[in-house]
Protein backbone atom coordinates (compact mmCIF):
# COMPACT_ATOMS: atom_id res chain seq x y z
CA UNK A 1 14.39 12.08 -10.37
CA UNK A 2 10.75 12.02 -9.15
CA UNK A 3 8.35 8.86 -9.48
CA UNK A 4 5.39 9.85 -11.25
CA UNK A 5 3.58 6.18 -9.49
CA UNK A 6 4.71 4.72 -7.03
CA UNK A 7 2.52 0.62 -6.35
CA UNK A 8 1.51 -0.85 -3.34
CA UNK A 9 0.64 -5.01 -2.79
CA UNK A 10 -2.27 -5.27 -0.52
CA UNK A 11 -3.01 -7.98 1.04
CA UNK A 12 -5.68 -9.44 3.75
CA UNK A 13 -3.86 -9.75 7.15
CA UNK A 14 -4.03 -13.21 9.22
CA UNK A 15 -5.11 -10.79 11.62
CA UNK A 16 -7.68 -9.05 10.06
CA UNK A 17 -7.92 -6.20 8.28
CA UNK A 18 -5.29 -5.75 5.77
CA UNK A 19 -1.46 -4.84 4.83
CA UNK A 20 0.12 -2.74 2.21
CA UNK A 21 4.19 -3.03 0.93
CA UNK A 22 5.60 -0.70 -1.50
CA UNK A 23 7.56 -2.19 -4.18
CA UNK A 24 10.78 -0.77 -4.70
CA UNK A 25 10.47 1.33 -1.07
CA UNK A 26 10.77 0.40 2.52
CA UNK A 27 7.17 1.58 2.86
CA UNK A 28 5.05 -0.72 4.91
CA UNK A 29 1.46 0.06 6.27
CA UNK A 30 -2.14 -1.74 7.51
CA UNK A 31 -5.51 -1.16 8.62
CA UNK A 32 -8.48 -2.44 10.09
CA UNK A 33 -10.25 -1.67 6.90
CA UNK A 34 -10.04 -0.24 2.98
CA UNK A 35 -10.46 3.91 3.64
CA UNK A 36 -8.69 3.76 6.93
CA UNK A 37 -5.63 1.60 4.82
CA UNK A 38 -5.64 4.25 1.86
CA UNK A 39 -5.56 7.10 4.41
CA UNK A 40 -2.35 5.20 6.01
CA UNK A 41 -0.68 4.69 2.79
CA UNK A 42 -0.85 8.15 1.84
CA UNK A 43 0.45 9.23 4.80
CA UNK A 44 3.05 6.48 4.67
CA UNK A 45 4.53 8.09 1.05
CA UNK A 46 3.67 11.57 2.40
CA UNK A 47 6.52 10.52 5.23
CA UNK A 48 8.86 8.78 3.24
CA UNK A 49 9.63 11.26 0.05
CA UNK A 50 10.72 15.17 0.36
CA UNK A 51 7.65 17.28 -0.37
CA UNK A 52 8.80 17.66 -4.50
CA UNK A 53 9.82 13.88 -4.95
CA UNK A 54 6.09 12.62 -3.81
CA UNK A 55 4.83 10.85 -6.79
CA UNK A 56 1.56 11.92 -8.16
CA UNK A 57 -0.24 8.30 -8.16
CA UNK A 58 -0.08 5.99 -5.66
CA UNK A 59 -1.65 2.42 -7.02
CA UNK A 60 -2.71 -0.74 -5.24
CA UNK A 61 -2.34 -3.82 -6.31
CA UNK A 62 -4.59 -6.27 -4.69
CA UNK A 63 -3.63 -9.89 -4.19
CA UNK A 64 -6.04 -12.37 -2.63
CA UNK A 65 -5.91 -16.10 -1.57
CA UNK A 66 -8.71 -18.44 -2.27
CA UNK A 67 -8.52 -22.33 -1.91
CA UNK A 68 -10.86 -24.31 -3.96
CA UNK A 69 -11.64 -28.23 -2.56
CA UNK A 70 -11.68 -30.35 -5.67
């Protein structure tokens, strides 16, 4: 049966740049920045489903860290 969405956690890399995970996939992708990370992930899917099983939106969800000093 084919996804109709298929969501990606993105998340800044220690590194730099940032990282992408598929939930429910073994789909696993990063980038220096946002348009080169997009391009990657679409690729990524592109790779990992047969041509009529590619699922017609891909969404990110972002998740970002932020300490605040009290």
């Amino acid at each position: 049966m084919k996804e109709t969405e298929i969501i990606f956690v993105v998340e800044e890399s220690n590194e730099g740049g940032f990282e992408a995970k598929a939930l429910g996939h073994s789909i696993f992708t990063d980038a220096d920045d946002l348009e080169s990370l997009k391009s990657r992930i679409k690729d990524a899917v592109k790779c990992h489903f047969e041509d009529n099983e590619i699922p017609s939106v891909i969404r990110l969800h972002f998740i970002r860290e932020e300490l605040i000093a009290v």
